[in-house]
C-alpha atoms as a PDB file:
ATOM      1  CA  UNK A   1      74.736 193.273 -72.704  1.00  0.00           C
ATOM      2  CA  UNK A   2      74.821 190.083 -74.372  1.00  0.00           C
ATOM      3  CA  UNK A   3      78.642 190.207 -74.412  1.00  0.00           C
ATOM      4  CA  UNK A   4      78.279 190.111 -70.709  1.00  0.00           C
ATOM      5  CA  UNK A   5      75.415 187.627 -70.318  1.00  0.00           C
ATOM      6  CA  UNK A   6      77.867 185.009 -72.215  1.00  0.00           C
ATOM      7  CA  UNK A   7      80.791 185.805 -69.555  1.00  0.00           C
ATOM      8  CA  UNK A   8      78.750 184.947 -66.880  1.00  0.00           C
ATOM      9  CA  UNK A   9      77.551 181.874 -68.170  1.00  0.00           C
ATOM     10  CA  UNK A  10      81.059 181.150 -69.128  1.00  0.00           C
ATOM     11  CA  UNK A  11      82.270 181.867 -65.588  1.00  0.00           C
ATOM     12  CA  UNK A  12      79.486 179.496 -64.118  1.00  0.00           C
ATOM     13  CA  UNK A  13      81.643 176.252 -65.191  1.00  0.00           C
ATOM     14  CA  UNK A  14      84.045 178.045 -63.069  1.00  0.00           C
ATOM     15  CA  UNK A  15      82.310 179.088 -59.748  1.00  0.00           C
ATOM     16  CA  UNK A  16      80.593 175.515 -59.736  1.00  0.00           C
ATOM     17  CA  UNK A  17      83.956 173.798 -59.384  1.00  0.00           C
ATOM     18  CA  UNK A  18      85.108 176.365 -56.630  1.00  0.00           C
ATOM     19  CA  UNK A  19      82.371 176.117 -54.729  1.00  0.00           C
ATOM     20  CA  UNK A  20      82.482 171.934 -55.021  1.00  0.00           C
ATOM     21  CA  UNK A  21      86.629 172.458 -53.778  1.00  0.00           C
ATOM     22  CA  UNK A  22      85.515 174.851 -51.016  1.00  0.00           C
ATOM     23  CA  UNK A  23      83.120 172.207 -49.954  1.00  0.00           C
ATOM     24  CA  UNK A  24      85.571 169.346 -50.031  1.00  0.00           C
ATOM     25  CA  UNK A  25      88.049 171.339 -48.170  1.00  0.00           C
ATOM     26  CA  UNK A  26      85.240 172.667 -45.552  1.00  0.00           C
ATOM     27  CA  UNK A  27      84.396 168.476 -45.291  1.00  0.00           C
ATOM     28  CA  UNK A  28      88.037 167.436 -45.156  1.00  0.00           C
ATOM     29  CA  UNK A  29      88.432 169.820 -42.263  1.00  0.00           C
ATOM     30  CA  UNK A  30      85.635 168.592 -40.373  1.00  0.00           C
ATOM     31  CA  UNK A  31      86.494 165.179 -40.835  1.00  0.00           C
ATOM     32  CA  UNK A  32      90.070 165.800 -39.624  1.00  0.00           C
ATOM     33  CA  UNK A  33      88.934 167.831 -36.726  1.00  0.00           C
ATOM     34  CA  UNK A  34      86.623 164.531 -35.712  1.00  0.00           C
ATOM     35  CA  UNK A  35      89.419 162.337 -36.330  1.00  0.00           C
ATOM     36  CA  UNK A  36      91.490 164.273 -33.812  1.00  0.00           C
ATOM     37  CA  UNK A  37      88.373 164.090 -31.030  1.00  0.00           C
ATOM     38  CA  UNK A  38      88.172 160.713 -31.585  1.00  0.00           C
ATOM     39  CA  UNK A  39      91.888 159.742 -31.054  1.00  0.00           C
ATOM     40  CA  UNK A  40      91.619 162.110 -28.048  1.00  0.00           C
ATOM     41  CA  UNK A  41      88.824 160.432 -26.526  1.00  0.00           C
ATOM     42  CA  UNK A  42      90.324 157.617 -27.229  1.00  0.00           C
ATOM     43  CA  UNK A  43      94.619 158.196 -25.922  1.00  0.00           C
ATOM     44  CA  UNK A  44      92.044 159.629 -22.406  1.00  0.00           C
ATOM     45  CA  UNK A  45      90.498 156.314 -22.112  1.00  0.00           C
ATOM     46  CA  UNK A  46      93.453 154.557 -21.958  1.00  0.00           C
ATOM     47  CA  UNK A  47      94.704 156.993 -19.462  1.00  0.00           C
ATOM     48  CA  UNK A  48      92.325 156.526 -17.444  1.00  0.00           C
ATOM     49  CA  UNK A  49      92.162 153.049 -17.658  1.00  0.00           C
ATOM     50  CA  UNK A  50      95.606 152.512 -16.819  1.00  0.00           C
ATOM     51  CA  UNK A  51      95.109 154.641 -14.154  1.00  0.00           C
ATOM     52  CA  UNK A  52      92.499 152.216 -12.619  1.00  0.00           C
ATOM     53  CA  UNK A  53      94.442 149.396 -13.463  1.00  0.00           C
ATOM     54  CA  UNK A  54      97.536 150.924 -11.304  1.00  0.00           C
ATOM     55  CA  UNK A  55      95.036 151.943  -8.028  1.00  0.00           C
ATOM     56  CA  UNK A  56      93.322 148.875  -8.444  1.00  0.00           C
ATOM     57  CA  UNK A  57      97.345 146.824  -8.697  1.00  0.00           C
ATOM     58  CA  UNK A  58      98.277 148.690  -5.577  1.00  0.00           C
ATOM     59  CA  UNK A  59      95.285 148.002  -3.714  1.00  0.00           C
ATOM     60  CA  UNK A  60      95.542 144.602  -4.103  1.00  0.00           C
ATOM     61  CA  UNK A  61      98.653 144.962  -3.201  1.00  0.00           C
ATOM     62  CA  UNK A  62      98.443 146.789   0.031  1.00  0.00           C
ATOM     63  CA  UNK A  63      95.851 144.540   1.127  1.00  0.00           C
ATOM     64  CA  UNK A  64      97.941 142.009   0.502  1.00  0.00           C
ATOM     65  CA  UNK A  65     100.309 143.227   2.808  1.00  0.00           C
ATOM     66  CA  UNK A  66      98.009 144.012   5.535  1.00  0.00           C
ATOM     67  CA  UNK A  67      96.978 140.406   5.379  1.00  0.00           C
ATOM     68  CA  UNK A  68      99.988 139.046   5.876  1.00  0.00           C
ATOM     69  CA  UNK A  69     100.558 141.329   9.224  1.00  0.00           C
ATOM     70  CA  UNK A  70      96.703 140.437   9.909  1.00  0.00           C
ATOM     71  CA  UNK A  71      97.788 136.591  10.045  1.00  0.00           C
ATOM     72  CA  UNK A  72     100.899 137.482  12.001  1.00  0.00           C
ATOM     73  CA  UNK A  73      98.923 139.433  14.991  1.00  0.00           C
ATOM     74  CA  UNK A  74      95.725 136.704  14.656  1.00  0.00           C
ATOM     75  CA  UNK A  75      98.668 133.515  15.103  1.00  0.00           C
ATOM     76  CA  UNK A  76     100.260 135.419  17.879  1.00  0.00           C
ATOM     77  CA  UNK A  77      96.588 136.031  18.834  1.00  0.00           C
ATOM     78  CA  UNK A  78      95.474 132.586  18.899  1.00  0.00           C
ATOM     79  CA  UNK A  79      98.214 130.919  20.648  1.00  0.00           C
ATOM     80  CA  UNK A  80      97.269 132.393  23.581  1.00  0.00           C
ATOM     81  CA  UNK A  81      93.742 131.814  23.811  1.00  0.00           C
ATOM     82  CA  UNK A  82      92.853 129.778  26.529  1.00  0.00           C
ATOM     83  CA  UNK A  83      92.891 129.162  30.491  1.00  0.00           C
ATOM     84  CA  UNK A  84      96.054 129.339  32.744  1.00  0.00           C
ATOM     85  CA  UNK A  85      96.353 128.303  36.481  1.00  0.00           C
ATOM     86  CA  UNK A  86      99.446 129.145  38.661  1.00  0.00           C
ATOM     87  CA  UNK A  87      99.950 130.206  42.495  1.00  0.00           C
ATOM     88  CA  UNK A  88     101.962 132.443  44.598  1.00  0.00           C
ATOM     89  CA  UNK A  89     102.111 133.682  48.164  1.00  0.00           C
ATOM     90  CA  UNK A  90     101.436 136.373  49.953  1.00  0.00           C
ATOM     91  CA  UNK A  91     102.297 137.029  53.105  1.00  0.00           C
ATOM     92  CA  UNK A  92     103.517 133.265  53.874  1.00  0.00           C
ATOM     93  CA  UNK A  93      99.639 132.285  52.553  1.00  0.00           C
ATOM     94  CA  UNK A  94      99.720 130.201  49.282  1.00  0.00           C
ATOM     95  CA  UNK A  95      97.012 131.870  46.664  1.00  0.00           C
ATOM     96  CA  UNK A  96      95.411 130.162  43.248  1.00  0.00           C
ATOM     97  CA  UNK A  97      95.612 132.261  40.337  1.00  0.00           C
ATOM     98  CA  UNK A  98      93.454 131.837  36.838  1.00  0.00           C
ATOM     99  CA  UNK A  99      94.013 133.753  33.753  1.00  0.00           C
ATOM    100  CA  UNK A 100      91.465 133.670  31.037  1.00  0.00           C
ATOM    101  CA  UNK A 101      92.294 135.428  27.624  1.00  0.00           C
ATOM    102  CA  UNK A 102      89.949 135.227  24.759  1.00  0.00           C
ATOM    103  CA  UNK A 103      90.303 136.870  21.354  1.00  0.00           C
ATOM    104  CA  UNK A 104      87.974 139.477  19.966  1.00  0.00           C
ATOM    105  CA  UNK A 105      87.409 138.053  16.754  1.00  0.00           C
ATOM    106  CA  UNK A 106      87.860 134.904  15.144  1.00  0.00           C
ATOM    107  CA  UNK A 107      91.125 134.059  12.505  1.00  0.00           C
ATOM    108  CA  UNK A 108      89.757 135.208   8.497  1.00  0.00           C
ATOM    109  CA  UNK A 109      89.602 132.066   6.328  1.00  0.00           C
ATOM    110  CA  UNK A 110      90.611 133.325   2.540  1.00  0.00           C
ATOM    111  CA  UNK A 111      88.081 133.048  -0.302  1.00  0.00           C
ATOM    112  CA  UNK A 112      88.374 133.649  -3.990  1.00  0.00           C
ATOM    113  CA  UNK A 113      88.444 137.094  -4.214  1.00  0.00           C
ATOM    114  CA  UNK A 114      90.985 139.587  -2.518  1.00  0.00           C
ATOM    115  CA  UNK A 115      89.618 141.119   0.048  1.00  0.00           C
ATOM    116  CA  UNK A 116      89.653 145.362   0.331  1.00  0.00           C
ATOM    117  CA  UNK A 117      91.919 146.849   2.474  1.00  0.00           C
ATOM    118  CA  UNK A 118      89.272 148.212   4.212  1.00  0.00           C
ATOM    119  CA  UNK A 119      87.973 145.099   5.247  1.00  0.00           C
ATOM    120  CA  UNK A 120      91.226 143.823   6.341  1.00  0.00           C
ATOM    121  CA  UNK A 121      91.685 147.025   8.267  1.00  0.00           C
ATOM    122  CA  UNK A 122      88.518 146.845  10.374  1.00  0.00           C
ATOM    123  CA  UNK A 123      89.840 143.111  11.100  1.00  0.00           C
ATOM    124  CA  UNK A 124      93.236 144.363  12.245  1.00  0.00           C
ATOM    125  CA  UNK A 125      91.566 147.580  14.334  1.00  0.00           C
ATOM    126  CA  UNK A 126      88.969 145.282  15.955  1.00  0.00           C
ATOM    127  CA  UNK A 127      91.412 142.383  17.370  1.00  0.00           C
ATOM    128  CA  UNK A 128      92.195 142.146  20.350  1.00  0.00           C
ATOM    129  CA  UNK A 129      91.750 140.169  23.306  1.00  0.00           C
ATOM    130  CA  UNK A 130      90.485 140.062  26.704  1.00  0.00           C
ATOM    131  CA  UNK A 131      91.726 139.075  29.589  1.00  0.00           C
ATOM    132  CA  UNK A 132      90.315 138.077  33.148  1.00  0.00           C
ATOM    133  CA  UNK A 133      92.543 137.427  35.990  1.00  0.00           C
ATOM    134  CA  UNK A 134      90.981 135.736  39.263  1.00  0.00           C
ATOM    135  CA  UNK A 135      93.145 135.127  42.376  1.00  0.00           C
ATOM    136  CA  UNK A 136      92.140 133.241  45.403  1.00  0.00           C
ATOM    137  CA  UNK A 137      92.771 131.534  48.461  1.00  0.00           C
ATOM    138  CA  UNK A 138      92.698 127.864  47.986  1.00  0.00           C
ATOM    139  CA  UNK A 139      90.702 127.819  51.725  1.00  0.00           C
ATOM    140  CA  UNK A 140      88.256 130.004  50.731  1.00  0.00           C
ATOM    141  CA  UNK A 141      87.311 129.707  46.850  1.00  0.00           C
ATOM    142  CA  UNK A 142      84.234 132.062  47.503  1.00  0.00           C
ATOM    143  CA  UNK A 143      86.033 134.989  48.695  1.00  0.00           C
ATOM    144  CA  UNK A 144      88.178 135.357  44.978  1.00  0.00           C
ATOM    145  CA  UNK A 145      89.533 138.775  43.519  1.00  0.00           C
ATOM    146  CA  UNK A 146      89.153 139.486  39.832  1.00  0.00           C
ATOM    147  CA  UNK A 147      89.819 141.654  37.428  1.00  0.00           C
ATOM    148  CA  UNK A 148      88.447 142.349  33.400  1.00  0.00           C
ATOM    149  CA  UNK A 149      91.358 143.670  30.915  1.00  0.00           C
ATOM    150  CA  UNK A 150      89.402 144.401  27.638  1.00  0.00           C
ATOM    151  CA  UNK A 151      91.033 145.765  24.024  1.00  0.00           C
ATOM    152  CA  UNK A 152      94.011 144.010  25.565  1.00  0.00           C
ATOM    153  CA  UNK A 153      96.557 144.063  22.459  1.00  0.00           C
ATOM    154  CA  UNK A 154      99.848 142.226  23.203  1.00  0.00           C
ATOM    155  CA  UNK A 155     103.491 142.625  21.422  1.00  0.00           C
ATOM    156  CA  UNK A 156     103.797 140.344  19.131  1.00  0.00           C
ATOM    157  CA  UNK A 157     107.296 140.460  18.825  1.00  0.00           C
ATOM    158  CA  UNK A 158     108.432 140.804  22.116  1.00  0.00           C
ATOM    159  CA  UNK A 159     106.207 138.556  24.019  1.00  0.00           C
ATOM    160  CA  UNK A 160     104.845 140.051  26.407  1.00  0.00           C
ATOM    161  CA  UNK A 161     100.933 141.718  28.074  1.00  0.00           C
ATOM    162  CA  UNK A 162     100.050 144.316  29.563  1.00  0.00           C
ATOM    163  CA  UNK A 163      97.516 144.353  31.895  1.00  0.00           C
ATOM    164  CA  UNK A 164      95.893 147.285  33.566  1.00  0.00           C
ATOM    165  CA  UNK A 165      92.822 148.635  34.442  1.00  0.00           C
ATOM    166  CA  UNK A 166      91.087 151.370  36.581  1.00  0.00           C
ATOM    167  CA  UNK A 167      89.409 149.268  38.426  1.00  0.00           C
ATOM    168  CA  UNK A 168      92.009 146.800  39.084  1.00  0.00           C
ATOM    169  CA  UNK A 169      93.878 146.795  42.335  1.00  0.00           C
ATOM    170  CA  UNK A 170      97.110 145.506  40.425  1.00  0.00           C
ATOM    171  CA  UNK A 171      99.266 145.576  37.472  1.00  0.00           C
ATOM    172  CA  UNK A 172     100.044 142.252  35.667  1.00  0.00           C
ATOM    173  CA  UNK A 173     102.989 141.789  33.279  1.00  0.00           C
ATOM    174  CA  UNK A 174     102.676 138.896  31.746  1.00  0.00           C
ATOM    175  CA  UNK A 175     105.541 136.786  29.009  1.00  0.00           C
ATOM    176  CA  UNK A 176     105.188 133.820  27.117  1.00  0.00           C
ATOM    177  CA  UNK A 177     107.255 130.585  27.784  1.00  0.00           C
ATOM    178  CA  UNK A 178     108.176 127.071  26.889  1.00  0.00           C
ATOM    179  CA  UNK A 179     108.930 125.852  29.807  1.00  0.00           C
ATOM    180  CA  UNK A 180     107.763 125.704  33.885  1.00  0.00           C
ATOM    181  CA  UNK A 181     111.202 126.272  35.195  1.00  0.00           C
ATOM    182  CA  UNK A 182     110.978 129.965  37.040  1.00  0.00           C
ATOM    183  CA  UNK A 183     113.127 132.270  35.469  1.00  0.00           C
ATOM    184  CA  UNK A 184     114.310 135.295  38.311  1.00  0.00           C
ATOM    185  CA  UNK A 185     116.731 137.112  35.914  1.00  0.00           C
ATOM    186  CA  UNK A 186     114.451 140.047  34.312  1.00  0.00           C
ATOM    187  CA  UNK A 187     116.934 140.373  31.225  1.00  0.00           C
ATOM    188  CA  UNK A 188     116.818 136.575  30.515  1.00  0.00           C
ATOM    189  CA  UNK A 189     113.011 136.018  30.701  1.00  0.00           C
ATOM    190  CA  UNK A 190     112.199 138.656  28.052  1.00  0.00           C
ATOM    191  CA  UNK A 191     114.856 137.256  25.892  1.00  0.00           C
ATOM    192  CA  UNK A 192     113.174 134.075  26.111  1.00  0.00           C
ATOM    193  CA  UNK A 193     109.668 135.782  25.685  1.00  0.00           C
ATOM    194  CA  UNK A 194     110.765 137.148  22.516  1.00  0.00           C
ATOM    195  CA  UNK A 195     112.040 133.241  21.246  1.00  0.00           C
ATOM    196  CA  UNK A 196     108.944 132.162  21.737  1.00  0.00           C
ATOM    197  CA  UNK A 197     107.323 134.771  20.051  1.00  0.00           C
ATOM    198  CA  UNK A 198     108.967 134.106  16.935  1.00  0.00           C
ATOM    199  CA  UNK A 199     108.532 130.663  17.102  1.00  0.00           C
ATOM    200  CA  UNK A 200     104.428 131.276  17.085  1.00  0.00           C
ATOM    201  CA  UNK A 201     104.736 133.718  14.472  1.00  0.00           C
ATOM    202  CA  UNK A 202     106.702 131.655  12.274  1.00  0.00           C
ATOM    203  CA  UNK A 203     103.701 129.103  12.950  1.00  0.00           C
ATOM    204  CA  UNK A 204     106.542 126.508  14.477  1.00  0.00           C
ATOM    205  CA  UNK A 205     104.265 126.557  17.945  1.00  0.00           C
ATOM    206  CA  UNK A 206     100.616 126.560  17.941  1.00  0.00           C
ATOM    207  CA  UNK A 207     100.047 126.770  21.348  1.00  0.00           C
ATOM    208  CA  UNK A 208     101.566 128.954  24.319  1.00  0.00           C
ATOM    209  CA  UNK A 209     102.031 126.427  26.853  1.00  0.00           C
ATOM    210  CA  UNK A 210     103.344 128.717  30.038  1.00  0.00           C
ATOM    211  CA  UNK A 211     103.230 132.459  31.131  1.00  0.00           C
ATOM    212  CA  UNK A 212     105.694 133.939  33.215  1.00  0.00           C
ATOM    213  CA  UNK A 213     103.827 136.850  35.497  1.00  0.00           C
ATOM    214  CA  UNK A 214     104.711 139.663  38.034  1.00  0.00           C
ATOM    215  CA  UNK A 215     102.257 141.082  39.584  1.00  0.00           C
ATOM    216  CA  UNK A 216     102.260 144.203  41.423  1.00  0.00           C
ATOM    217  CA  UNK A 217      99.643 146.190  43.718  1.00  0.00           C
ATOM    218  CA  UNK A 218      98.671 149.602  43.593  1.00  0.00           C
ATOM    219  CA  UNK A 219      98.552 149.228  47.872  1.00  0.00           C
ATOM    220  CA  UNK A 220     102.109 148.378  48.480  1.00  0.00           C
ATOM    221  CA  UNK A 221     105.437 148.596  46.550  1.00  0.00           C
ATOM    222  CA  UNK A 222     105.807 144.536  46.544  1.00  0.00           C
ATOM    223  CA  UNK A 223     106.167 142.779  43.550  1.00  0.00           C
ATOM    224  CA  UNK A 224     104.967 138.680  43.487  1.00  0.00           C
ATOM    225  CA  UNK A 225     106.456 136.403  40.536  1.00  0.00           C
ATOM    226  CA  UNK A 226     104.627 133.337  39.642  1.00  0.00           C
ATOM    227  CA  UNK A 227     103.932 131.025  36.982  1.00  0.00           C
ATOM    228  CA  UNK A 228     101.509 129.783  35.215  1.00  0.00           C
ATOM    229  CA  UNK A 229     100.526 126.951  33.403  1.00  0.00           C
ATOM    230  CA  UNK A 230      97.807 126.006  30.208  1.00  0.00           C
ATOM    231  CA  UNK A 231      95.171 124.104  31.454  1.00  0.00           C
ATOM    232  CA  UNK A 232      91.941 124.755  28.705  1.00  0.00           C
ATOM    233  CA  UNK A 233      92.566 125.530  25.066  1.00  0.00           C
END
């Protein structure tokens, strides 16, 4: 009995130090285990970070490019805003002819910050302009004919409007020009019409000075060409 009472103590020495290296190993563990969580947490921040960084890079960047085309329809846009007078005959009987075109919303002046592309897409979804067209005898200014064209969007490369409405007794095809002299060949005017229209979008004319029109009735199968000419910004 005592033989065995003085193993066990002798063992004790023993046991103490395993338990103390099971301990260190069980800590060690742990510790690694956090270490790993950590860097995890840490290598998914990042990720997602740079994720941010790259939706954030190409928003910026697409609304940067929406912009530009923004400024491109709102110079095309502007240049036209304003009054034009012209006549033409029908029937041997001379006839005055205004055209009124006003644009939906006014041109965005940049800040400091970049704006979101959904801002700059309700800009370029909500411009437009509209139009009114009133014809008349020159006797008999009281008796006039008009007609409202609203959400009127032109193209901006080519040139050219078009104007219709249900409640319009006529179609109106309008281009822009630089000049008064009448142009009769069809192929020639539009060629001009698209000059012009880079011109104003490359911001070397401010202003559209002339439109070339045709207008045709829904009564008959004529077609009337006239001019017309800026008179009001």
């Amino acid at each position: 009995m005592r033989t065995a009472t003085l193993r066990f103590f002798s063992l004790l020495p023993l046991l103490g130090a395993a338990a103390f290296l099971a301990g260190c190993i069980v800590q060690k563990k742990g510790s690694s285990e956090d270490k790993i969580r950590e860097y995890t947490d840490i290598q998914s921040q990042v990720e997602t970070r740079n994720a941010v960084d790259a939706e954030n890079g190409n928003r910026k960047k697409w609304s940067s490019e929406m912009e530009t085309d923004l400024q491109r329809r709102q110079r095309f846009y502007q240049s036209l805003a304003g009054i034009y007078e012209g006549t033409f005959k029908i029937n041997g009987s001379d006839f005055n002819v205004r055209i009124t075109m006003v644009p939906s919303i006014p041109p965005y002046i940049p800040g400091d910050r970049v704006r979101l592309p959904e801002e700059v897409a309700s800009d370029l979804n909500n411009l437009y302009l509209n139009v009114q067209v009133v014809q008349w005898n020159p006797q008999n200014s009281i008796g006039s004919v008009g007609c409202l064209f609203e959400n009127v969007r032109p193209d901006i490369d080519r040139g050219k409007l078009s104007l219709s409405s249900e409640g319009c007794p006529s179609l109106y095809l309008l281009n822009v020009a630089e000049d008064a002299d009448e142009v009769a060949d069809g192929t020639e005017r539009k060629a001009a019409a698209t000059r012009v229209a880079s011109r104003i979008i490359e911001g070397k004319l401010d202003r559209v000075p002339y439109l070339k029109a045709r207008m045709q009735p829904t009564t008959n199968a004529a077609v009337y060409s006239f001019s017309t000419a800026r008179v009001e910004e």
